[in-house]
Protein backbone atom coordinates (compact mmCIF):
# COMPACT_ATOMS: atom_id res chain seq x y z
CA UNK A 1 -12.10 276.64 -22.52
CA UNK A 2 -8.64 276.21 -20.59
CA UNK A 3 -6.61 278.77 -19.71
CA UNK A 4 -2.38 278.82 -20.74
CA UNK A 5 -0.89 278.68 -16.98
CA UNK A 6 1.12 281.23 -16.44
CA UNK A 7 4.94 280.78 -15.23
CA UNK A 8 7.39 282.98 -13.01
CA UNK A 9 10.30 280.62 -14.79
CA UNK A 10 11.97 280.95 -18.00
CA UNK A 11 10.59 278.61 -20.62
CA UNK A 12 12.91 278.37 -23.61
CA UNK A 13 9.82 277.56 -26.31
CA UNK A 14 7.99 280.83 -24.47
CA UNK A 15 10.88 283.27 -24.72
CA UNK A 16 11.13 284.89 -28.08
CA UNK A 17 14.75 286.17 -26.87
CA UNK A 18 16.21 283.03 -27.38
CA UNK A 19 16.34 283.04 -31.22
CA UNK A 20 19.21 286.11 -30.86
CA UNK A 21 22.52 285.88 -30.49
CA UNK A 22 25.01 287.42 -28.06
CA UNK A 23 28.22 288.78 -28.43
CA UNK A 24 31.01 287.21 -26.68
CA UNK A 25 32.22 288.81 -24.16
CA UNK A 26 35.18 289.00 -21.17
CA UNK A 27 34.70 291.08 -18.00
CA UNK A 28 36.88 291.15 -14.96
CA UNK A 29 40.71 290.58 -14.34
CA UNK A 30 42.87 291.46 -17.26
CA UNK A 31 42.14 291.99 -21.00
CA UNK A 32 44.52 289.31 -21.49
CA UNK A 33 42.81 286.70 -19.04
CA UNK A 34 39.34 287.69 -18.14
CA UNK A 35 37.83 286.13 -14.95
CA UNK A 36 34.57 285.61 -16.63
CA UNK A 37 33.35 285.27 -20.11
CA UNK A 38 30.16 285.16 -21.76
CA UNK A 39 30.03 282.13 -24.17
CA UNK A 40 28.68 281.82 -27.50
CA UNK A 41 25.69 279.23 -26.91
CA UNK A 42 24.56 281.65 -24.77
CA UNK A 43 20.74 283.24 -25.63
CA UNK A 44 20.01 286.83 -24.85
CA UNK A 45 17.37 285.91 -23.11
CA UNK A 46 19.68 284.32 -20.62
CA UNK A 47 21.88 286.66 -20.81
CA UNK A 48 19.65 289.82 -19.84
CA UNK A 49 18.07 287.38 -16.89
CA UNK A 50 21.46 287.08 -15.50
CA UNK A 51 21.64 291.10 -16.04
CA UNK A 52 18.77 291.53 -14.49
CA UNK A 53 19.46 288.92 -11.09
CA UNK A 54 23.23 290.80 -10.85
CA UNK A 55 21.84 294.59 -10.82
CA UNK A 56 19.23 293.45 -8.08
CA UNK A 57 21.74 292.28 -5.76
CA UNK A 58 23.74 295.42 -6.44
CA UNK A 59 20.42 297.40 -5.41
CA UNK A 60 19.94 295.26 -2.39
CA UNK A 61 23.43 295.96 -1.39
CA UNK A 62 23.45 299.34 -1.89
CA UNK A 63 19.72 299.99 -0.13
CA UNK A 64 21.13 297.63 3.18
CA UNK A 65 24.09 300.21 3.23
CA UNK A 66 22.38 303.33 2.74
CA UNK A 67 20.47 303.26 6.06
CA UNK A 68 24.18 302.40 7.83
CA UNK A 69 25.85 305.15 10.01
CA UNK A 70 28.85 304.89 8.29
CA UNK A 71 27.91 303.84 5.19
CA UNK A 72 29.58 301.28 2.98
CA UNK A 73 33.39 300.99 2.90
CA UNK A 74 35.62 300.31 0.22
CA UNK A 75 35.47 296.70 -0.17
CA UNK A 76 32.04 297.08 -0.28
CA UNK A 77 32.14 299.69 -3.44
CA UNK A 78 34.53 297.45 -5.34
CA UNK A 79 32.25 294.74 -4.93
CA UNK A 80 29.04 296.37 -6.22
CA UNK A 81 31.39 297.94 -8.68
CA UNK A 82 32.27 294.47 -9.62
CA UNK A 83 28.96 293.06 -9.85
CA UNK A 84 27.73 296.01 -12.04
CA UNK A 85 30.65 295.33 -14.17
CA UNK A 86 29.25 292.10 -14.34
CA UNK A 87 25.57 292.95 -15.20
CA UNK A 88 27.01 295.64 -18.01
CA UNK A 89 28.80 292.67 -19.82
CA UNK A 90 25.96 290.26 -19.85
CA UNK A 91 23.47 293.61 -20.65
CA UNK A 92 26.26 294.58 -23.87
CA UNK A 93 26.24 290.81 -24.92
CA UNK A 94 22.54 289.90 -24.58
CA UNK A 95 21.38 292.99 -27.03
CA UNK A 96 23.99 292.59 -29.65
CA UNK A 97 21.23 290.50 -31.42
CA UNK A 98 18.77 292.48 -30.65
CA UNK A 99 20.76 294.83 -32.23
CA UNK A 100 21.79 293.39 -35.24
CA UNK A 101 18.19 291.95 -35.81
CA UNK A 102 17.57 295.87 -36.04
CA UNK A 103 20.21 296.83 -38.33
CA UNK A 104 19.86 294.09 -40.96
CA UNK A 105 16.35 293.37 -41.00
CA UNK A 106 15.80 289.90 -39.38
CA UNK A 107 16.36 287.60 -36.12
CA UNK A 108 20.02 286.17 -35.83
């Protein structure tokens, strides 16, 4: 009997996140002209991957500059700041379905 092989990648007919939907969202710059959005289209699946990828380069950053003498500077803390920002958006947007799957019974 053959074994499934197993993947490290996403496979969109494997990934039982992709039948919820996000929540649109904006993040970054102004309320009135975000620098980034996340778009309807979008699966939570992707969504919390992205998540996921943003808050481990926020880790790395923050473990390289914890070992440093003088630590990390400003720019530094706006960019991880940033980047967290980032990961909170696409985190918010990819459980809304989740979410609402919860609340009213079903997948979205």
């Amino acid at each position: 009997m053959s074994q499934p092989k197993n993947t490290t990648g996403s496979v969109a007919a494997q990934c039982p996140l992709e039948k919820f939907e996000i929540h649109p969202s904006s993040f970054g710059g102004t309320s009135e002209r975000p620098m980034f959005q996340l778009q309807p289209g979008t699966s939570a699946g992707e969504a919390l991957q992205e998540s996921s990828s943003l808050m481990a380069g926020a880790l790395a950053i923050i473990e390289h500059y914890v070992d440093e003498p003088g630590g990390a500077n400003g720019s530094v803390l706006f960019a991880i700041g940033f980047v967290l920002e980032g990961a909170k958006a696409l985190l918010d947007g990819g459980t809304y379905g989740i979410q609402q799957s919860q609340v009213h019974g079903g997948a979205k």
